[in-house]
PDB file of N, CA and C in Angstrom:
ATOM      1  N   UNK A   1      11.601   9.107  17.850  1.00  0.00           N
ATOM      2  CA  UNK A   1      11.789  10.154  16.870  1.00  0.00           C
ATOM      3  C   UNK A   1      13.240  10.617  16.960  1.00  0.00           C
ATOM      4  N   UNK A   2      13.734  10.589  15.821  1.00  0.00           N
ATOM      5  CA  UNK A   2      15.439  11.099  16.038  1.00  0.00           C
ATOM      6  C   UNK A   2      15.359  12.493  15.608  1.00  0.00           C
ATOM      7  N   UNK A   3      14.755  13.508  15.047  1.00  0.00           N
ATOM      8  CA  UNK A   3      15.239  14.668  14.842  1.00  0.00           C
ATOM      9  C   UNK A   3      14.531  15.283  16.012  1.00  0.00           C
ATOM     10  N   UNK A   4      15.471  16.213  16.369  1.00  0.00           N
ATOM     11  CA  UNK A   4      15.711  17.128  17.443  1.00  0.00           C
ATOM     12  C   UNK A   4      14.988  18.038  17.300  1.00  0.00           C
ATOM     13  N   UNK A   5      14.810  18.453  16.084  1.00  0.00           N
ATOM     14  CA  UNK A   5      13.897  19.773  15.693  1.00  0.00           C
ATOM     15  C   UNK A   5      12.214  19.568  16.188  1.00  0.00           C
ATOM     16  N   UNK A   6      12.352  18.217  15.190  1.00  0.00           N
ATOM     17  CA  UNK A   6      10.457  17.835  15.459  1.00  0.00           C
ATOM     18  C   UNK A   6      10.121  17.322  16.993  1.00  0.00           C
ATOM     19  N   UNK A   7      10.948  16.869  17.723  1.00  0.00           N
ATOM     20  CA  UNK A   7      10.875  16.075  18.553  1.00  0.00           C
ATOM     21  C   UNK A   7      10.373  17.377  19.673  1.00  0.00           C
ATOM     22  N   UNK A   8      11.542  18.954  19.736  1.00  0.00           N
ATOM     23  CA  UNK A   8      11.370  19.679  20.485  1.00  0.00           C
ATOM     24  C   UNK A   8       9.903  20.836  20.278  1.00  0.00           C
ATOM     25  N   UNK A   9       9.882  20.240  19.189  1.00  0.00           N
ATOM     26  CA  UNK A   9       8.671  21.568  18.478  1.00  0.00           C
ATOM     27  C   UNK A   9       9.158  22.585  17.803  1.00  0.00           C
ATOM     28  N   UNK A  10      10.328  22.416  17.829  1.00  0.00           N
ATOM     29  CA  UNK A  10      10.630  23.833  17.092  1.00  0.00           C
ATOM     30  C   UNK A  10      10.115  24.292  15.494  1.00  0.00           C
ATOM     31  N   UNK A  11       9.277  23.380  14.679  1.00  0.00           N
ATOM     32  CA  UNK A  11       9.249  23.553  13.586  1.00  0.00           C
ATOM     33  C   UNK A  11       7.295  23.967  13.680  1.00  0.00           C
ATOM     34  N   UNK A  12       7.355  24.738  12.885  1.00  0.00           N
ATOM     35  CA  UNK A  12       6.029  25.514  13.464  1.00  0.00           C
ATOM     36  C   UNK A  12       4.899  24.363  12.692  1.00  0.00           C
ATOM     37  N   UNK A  13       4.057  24.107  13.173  1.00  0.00           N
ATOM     38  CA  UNK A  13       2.744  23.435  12.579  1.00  0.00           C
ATOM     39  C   UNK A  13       2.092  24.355  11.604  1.00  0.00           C
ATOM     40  N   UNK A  14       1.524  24.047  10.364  1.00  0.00           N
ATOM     41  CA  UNK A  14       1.119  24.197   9.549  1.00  0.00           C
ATOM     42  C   UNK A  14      -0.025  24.470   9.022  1.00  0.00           C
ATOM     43  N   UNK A  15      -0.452  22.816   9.332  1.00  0.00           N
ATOM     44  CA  UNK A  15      -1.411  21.882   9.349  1.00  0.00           C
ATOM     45  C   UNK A  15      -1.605  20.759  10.007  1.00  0.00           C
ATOM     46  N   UNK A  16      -2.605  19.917   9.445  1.00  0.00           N
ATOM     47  CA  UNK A  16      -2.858  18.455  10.265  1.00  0.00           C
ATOM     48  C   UNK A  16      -3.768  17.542   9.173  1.00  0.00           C
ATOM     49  N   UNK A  17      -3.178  17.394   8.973  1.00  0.00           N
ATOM     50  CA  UNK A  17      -3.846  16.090   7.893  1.00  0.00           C
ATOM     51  C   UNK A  17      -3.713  14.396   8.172  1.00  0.00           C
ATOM     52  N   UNK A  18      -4.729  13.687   7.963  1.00  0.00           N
ATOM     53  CA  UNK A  18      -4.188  12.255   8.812  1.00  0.00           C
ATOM     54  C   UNK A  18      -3.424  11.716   7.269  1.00  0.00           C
ATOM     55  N   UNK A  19      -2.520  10.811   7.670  1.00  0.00           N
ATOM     56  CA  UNK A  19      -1.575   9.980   6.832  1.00  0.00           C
ATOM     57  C   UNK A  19      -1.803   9.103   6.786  1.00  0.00           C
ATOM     58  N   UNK A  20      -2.400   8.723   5.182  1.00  0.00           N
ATOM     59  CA  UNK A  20      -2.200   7.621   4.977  1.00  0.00           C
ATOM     60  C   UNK A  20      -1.674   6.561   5.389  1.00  0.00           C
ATOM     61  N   UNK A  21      -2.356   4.968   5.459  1.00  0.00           N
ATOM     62  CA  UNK A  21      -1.732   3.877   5.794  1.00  0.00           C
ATOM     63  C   UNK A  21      -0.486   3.674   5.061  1.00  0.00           C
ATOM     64  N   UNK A  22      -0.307   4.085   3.814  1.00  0.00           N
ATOM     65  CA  UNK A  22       0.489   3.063   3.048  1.00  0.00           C
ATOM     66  C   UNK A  22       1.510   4.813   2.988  1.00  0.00           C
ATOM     67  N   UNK A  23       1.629   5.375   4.083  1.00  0.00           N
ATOM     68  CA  UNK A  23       2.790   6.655   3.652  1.00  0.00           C
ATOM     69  C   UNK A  23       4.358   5.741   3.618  1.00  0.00           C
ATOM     70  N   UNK A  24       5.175   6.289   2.972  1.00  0.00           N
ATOM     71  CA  UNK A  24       6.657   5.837   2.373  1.00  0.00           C
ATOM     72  C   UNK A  24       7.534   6.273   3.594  1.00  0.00           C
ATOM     73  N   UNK A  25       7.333   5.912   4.809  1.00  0.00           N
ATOM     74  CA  UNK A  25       8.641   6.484   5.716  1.00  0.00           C
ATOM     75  C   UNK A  25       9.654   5.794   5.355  1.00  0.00           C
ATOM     76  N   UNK A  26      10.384   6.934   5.591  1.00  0.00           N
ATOM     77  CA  UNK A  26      12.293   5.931   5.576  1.00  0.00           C
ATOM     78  C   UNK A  26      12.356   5.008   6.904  1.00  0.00           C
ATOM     79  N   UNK A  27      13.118   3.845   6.520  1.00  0.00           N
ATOM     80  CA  UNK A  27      13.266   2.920   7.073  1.00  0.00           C
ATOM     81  C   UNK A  27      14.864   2.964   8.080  1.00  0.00           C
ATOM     82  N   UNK A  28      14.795   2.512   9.521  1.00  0.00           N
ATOM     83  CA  UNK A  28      16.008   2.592   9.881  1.00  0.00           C
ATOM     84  C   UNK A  28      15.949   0.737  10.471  1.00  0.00           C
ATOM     85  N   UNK A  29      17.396  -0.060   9.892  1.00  0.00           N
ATOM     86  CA  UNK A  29      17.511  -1.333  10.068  1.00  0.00           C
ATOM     87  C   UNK A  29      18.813  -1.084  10.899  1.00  0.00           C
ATOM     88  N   UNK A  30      19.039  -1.936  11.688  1.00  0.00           N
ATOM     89  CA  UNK A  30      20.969  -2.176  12.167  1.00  0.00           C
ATOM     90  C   UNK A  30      20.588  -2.850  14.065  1.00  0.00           C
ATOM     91  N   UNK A  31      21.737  -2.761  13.782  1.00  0.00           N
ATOM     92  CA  UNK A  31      21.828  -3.176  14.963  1.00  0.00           C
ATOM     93  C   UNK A  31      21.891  -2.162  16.349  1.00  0.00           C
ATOM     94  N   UNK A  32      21.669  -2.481  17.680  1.00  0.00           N
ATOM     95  CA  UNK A  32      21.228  -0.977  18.237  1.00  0.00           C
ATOM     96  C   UNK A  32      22.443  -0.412  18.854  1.00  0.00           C
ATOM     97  N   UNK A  33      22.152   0.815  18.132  1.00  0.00           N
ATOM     98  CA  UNK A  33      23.023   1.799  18.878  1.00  0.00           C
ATOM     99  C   UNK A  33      23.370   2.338  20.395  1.00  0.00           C
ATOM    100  N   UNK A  34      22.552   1.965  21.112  1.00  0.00           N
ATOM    101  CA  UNK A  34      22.202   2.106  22.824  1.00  0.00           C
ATOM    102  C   UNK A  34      23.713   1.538  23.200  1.00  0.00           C
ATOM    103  N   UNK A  35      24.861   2.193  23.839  1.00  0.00           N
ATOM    104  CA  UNK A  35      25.558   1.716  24.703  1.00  0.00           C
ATOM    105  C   UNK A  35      25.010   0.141  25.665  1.00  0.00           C
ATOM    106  N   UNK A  36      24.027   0.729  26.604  1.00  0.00           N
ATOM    107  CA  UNK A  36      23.706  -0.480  27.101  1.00  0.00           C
ATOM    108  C   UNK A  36      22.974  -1.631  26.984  1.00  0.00           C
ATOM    109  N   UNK A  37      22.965  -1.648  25.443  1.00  0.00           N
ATOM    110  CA  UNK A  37      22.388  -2.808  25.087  1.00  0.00           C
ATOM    111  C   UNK A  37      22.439  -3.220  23.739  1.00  0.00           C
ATOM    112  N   UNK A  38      23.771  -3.348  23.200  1.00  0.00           N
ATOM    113  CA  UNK A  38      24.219  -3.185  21.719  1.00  0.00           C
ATOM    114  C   UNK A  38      23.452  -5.106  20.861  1.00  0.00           C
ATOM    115  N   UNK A  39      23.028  -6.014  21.874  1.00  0.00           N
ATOM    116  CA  UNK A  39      22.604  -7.517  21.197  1.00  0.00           C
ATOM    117  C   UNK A  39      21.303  -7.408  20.786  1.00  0.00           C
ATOM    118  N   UNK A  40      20.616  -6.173  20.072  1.00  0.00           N
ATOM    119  CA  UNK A  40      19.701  -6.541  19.305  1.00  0.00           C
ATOM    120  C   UNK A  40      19.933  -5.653  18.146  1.00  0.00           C
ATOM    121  N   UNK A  41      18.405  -5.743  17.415  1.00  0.00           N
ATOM    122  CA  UNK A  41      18.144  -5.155  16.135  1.00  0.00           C
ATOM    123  C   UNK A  41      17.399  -4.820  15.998  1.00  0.00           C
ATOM    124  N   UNK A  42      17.426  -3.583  15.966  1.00  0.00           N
ATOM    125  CA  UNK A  42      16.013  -2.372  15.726  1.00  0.00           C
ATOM    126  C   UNK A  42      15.448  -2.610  14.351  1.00  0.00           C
ATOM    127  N   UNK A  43      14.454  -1.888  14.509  1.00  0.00           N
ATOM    128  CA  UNK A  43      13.865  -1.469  12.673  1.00  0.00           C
ATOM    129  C   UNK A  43      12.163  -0.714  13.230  1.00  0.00           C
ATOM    130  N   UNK A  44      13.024   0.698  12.766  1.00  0.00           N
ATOM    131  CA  UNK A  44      11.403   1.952  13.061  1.00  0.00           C
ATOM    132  C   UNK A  44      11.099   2.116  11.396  1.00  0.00           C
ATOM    133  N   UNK A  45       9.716   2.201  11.172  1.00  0.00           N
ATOM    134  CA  UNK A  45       9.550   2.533  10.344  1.00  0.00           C
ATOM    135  C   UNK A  45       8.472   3.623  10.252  1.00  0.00           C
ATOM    136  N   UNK A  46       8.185   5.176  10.250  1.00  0.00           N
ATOM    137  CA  UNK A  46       7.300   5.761  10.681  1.00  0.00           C
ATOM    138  C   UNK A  46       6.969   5.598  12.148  1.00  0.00           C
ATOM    139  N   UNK A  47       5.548   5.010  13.117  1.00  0.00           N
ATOM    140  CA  UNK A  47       5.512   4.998  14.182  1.00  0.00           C
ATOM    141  C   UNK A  47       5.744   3.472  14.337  1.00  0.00           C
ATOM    142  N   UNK A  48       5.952   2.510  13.731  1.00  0.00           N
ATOM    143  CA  UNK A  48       6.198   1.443  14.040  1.00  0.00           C
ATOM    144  C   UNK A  48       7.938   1.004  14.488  1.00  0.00           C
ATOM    145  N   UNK A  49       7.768   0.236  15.477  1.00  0.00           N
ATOM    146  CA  UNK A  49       9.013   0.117  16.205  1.00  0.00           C
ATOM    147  C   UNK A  49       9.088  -1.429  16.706  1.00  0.00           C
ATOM    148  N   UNK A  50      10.542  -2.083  16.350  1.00  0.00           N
ATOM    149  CA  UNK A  50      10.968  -3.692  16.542  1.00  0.00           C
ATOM    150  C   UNK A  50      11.705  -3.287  17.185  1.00  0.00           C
ATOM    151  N   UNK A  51      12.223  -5.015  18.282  1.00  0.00           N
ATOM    152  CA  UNK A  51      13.465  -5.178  18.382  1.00  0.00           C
ATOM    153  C   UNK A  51      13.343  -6.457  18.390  1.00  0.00           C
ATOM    154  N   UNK A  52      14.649  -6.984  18.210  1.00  0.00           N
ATOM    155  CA  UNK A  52      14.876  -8.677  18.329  1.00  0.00           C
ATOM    156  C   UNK A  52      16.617  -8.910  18.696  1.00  0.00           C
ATOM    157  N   UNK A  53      16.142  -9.930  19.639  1.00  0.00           N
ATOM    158  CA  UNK A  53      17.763 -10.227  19.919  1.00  0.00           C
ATOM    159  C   UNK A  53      18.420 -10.260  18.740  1.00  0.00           C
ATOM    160  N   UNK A  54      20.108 -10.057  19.123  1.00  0.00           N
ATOM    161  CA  UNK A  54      20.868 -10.427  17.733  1.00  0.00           C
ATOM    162  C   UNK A  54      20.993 -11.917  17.968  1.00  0.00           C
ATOM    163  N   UNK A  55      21.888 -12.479  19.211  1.00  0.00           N
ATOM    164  CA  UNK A  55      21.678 -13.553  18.850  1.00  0.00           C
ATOM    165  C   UNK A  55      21.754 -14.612  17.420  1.00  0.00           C
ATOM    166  N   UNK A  56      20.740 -15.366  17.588  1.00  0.00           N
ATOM    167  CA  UNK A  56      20.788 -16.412  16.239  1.00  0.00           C
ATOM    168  C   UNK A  56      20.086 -15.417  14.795  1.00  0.00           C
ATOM    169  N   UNK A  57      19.546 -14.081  15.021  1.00  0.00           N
ATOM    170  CA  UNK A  57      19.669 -13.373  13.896  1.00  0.00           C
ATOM    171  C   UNK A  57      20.090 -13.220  12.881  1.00  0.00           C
ATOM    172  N   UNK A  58      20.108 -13.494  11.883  1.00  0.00           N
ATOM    173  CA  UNK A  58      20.949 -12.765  10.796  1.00  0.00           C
ATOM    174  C   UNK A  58      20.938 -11.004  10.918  1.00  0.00           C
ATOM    175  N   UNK A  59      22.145 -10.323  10.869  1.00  0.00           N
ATOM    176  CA  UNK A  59      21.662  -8.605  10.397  1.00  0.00           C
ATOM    177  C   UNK A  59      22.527  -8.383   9.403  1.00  0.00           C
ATOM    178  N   UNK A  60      22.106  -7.632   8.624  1.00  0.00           N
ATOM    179  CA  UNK A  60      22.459  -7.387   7.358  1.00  0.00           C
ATOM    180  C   UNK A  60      24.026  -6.930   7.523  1.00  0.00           C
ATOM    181  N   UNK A  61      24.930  -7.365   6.735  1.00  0.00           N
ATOM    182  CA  UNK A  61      26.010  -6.329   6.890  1.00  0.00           C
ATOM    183  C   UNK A  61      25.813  -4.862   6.113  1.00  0.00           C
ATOM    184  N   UNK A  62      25.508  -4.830   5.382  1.00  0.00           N
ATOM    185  CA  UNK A  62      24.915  -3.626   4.594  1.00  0.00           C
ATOM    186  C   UNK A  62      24.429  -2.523   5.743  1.00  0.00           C
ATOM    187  N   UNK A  63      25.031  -1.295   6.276  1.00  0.00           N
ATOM    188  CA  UNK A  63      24.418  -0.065   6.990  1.00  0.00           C
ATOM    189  C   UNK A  63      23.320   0.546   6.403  1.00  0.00           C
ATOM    190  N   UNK A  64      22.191   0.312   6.972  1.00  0.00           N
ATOM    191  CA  UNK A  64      20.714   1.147   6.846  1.00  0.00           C
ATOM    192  C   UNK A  64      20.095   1.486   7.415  1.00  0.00           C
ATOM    193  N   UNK A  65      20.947   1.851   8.299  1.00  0.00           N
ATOM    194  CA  UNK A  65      20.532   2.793   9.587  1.00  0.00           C
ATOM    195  C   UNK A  65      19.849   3.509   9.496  1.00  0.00           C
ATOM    196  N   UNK A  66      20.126   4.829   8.713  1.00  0.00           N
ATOM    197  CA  UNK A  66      19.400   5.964   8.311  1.00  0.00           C
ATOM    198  C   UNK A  66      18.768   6.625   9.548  1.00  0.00           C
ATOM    199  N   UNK A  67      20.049   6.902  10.490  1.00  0.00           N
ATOM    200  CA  UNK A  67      19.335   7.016  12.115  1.00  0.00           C
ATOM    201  C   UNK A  67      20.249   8.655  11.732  1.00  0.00           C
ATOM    202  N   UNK A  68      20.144  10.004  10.833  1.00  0.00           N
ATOM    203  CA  UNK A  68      20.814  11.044  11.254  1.00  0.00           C
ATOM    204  C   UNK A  68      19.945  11.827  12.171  1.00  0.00           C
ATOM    205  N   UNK A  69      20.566  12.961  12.529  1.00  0.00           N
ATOM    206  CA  UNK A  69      19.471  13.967  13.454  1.00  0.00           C
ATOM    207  C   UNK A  69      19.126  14.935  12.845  1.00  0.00           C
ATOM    208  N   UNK A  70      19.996  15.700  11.534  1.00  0.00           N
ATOM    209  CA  UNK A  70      19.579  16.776  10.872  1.00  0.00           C
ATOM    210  C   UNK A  70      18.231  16.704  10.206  1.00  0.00           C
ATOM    211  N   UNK A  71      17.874  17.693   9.143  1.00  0.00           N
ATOM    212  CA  UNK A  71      16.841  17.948   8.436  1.00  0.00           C
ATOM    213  C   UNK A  71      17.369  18.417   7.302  1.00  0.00           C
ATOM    214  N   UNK A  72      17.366  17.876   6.094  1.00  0.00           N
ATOM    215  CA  UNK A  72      17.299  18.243   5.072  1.00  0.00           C
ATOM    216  C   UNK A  72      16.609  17.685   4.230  1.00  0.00           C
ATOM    217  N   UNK A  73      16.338  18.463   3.100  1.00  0.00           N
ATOM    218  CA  UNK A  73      15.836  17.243   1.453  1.00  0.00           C
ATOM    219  C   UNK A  73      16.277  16.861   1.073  1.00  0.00           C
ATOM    220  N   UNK A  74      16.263  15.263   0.807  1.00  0.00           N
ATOM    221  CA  UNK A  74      17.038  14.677  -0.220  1.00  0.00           C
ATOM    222  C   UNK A  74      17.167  14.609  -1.690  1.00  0.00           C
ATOM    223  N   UNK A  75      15.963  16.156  -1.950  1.00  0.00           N
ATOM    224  CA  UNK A  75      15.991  16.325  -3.819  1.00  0.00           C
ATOM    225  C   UNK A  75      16.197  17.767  -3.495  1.00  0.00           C
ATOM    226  N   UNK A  76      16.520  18.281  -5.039  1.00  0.00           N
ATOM    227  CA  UNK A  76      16.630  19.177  -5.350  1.00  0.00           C
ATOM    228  C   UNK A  76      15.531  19.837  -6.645  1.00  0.00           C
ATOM    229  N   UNK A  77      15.206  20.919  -7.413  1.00  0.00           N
ATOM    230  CA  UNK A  77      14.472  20.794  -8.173  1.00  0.00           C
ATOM    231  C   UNK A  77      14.879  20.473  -9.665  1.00  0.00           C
ATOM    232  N   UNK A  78      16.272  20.035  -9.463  1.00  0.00           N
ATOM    233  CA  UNK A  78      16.949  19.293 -10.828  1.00  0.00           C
ATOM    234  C   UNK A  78      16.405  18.084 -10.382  1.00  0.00           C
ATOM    235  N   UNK A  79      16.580  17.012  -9.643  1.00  0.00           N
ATOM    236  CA  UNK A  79      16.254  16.347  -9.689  1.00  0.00           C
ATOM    237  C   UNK A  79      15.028  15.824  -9.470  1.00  0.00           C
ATOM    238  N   UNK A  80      14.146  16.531  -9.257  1.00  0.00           N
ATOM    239  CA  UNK A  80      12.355  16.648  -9.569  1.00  0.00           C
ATOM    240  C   UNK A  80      12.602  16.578 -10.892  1.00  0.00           C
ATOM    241  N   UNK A  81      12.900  17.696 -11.713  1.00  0.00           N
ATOM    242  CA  UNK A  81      12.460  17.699 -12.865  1.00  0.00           C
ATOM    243  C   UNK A  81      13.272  16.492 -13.413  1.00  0.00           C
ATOM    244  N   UNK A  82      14.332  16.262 -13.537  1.00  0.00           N
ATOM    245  CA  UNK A  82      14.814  14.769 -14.164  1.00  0.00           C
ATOM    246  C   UNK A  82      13.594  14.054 -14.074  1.00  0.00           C
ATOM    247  N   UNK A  83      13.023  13.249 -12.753  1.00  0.00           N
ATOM    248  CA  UNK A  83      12.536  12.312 -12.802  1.00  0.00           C
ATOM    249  C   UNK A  83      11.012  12.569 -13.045  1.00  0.00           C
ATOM    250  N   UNK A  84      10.605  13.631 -13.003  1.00  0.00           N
ATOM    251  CA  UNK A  84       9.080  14.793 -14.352  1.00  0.00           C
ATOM    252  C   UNK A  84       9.556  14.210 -15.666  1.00  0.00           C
ATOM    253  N   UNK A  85      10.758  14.280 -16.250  1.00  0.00           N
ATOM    254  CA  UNK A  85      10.952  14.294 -17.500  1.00  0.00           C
ATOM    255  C   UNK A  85      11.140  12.656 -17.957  1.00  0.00           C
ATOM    256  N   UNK A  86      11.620  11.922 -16.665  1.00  0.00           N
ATOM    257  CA  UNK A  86      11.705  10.032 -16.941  1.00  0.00           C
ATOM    258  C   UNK A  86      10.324   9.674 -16.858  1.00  0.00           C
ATOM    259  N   UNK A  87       9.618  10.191 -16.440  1.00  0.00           N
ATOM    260  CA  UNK A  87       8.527   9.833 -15.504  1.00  0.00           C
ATOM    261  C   UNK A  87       8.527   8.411 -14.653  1.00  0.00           C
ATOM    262  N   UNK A  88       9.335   8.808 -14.056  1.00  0.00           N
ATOM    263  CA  UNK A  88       9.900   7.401 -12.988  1.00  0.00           C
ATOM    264  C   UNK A  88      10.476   8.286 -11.710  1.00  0.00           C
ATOM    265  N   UNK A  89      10.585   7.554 -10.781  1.00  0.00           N
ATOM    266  CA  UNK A  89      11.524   7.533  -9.622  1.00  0.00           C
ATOM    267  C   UNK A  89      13.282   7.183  -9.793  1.00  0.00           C
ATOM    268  N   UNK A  90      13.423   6.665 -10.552  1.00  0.00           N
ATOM    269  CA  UNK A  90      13.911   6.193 -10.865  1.00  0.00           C
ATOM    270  C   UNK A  90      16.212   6.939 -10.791  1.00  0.00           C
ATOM    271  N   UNK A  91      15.627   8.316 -11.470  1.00  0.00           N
ATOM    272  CA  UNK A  91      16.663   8.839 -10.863  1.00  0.00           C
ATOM    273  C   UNK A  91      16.364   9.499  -9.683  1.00  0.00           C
ATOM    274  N   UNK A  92      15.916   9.747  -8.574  1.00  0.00           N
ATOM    275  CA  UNK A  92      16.132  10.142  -7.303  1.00  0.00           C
ATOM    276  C   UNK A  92      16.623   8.496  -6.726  1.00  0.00           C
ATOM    277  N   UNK A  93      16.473   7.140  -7.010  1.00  0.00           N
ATOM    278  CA  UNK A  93      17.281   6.439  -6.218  1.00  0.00           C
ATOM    279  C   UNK A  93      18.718   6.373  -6.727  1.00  0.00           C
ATOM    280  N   UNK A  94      19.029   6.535  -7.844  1.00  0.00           N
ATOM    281  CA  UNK A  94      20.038   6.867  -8.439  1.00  0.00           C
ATOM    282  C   UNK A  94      21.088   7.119  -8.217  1.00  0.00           C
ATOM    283  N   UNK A  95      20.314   8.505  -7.305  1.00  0.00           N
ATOM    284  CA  UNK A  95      21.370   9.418  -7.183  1.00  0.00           C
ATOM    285  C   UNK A  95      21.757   9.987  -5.408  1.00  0.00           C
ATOM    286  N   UNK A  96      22.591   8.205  -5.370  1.00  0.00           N
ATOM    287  CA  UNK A  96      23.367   8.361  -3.803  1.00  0.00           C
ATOM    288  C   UNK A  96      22.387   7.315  -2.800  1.00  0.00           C
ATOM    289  N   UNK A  97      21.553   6.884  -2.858  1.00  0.00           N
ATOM    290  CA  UNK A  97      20.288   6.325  -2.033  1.00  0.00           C
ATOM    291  C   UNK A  97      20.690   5.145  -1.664  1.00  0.00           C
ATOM    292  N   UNK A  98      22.533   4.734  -1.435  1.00  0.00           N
ATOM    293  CA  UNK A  98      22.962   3.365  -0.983  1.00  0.00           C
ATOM    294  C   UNK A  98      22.565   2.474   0.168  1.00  0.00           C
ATOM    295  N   UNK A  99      21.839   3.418   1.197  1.00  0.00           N
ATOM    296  CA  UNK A  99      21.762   3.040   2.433  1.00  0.00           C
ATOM    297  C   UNK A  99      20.285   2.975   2.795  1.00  0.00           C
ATOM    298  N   UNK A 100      19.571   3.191   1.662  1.00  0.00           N
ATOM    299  CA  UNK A 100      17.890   3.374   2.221  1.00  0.00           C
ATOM    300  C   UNK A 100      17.183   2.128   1.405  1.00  0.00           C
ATOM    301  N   UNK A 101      16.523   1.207   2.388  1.00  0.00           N
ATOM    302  CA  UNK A 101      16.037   0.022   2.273  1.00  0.00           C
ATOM    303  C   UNK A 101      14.827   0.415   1.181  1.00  0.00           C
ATOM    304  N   UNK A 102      13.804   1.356   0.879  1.00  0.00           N
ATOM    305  CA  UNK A 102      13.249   1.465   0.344  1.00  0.00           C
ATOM    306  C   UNK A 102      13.405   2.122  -1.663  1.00  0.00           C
ATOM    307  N   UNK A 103      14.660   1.694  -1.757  1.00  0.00           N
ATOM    308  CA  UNK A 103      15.040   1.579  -3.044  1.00  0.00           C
ATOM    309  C   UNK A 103      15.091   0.332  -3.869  1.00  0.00           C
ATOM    310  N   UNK A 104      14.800   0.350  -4.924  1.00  0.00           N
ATOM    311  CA  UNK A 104      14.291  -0.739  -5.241  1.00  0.00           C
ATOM    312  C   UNK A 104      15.179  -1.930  -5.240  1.00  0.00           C
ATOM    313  N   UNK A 105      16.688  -1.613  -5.207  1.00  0.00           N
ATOM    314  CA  UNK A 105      17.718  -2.415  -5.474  1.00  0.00           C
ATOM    315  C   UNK A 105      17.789  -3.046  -4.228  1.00  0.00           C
ATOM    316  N   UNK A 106      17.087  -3.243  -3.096  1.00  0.00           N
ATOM    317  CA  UNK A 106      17.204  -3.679  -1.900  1.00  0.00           C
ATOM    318  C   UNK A 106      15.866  -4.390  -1.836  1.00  0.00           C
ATOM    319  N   UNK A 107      14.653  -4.564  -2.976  1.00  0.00           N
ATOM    320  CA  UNK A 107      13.750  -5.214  -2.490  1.00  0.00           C
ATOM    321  C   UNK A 107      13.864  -6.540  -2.023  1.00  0.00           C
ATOM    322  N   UNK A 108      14.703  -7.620  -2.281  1.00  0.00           N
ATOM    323  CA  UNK A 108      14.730  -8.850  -1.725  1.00  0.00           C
ATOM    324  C   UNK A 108      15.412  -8.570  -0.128  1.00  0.00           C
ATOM    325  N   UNK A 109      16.633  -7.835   0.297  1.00  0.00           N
ATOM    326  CA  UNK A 109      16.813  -7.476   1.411  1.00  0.00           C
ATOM    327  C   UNK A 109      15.842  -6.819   2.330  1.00  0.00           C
ATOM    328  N   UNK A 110      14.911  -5.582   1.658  1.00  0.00           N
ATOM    329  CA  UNK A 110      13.663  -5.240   2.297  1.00  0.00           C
ATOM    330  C   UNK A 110      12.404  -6.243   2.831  1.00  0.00           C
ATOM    331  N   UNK A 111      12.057  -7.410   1.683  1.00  0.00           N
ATOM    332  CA  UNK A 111      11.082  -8.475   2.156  1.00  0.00           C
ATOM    333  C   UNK A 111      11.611  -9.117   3.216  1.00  0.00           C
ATOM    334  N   UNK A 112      12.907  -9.872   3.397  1.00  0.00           N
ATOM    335  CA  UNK A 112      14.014 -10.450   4.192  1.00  0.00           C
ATOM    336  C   UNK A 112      13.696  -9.790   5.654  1.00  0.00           C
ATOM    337  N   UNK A 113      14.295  -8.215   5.692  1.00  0.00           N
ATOM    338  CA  UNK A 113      13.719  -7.785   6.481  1.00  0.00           C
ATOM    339  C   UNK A 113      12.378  -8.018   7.424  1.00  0.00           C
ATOM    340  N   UNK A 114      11.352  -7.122   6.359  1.00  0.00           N
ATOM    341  CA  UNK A 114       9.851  -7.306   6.978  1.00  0.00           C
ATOM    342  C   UNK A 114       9.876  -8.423   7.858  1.00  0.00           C
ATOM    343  N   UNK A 115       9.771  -9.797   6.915  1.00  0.00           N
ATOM    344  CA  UNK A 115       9.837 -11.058   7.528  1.00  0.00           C
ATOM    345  C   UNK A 115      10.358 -11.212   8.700  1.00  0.00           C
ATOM    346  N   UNK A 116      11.741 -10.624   8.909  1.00  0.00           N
ATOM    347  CA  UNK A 116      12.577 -11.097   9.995  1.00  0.00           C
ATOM    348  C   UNK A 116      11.597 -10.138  11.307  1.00  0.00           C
ATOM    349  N   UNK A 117      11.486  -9.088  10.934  1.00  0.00           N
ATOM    350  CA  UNK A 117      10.826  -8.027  12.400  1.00  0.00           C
ATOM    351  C   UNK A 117       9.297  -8.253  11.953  1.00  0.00           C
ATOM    352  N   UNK A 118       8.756  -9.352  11.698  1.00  0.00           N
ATOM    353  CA  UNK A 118       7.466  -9.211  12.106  1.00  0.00           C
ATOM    354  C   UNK A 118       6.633  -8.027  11.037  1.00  0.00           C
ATOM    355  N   UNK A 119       6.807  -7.472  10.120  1.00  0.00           N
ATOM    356  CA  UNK A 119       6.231  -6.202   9.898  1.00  0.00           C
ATOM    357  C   UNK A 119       5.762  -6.613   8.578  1.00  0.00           C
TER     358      UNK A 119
END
């Protein structure tokens, strides 16, 4: 878990609802950040977690890390309502989403992926 907040508890519980199989976590791909052990390639997705040598790997040159520690939203309620009014997703990837594998403009790099980590 990379945020600091959830990780320590600081964010008060709510609720508890179980999650869906098919929930949309953001995806983190790259190569690993660990000082002592920079020759592989991660990829967490929700609770699921790879590694694989780099080695004879391919890794993407493309950064999709998506490893920050803060907390924020990545919409606003302009951009809710834009994509209420497209009725698509369509502008929330739109708008800035270069680095997140789960946009659609990355689906052949996303399958590529899967494939490569097993997932």
């Amino acid at each position: 878990m990379m945020d600091n907040r959830f990780f320590y508890g600081e964010y008060e519980i709510v609720g508890n609802a179980p999650v869906s199989g098919n929930a949309d976590y953001p995806i983190m791909y790259g190569r690993s950040i660990s000082a002592l052990d920079r020759d592989k390639i991660c990829f967490c997705r929700g609770r699921e977690y790879r590694e694989i040598p780099l080695g004879n790997n391919e890794l993407f040159s493309k950064d999709f890390k998506n490893n920050g520690i803060g907390y924020s939203l990545n919409v606003n309620k302009t951009l809710v309502e834009e994509c209420i009014r497209a009725g698509t997703n369509e502008p929330f990837w739109k708008a800035d989403r270069s680095n997140d594998l789960r946009n659609p403009i990355f689906s052949e790099e996303l399958s590529v992926i899967l494939k490569q980590m097993g997932a």
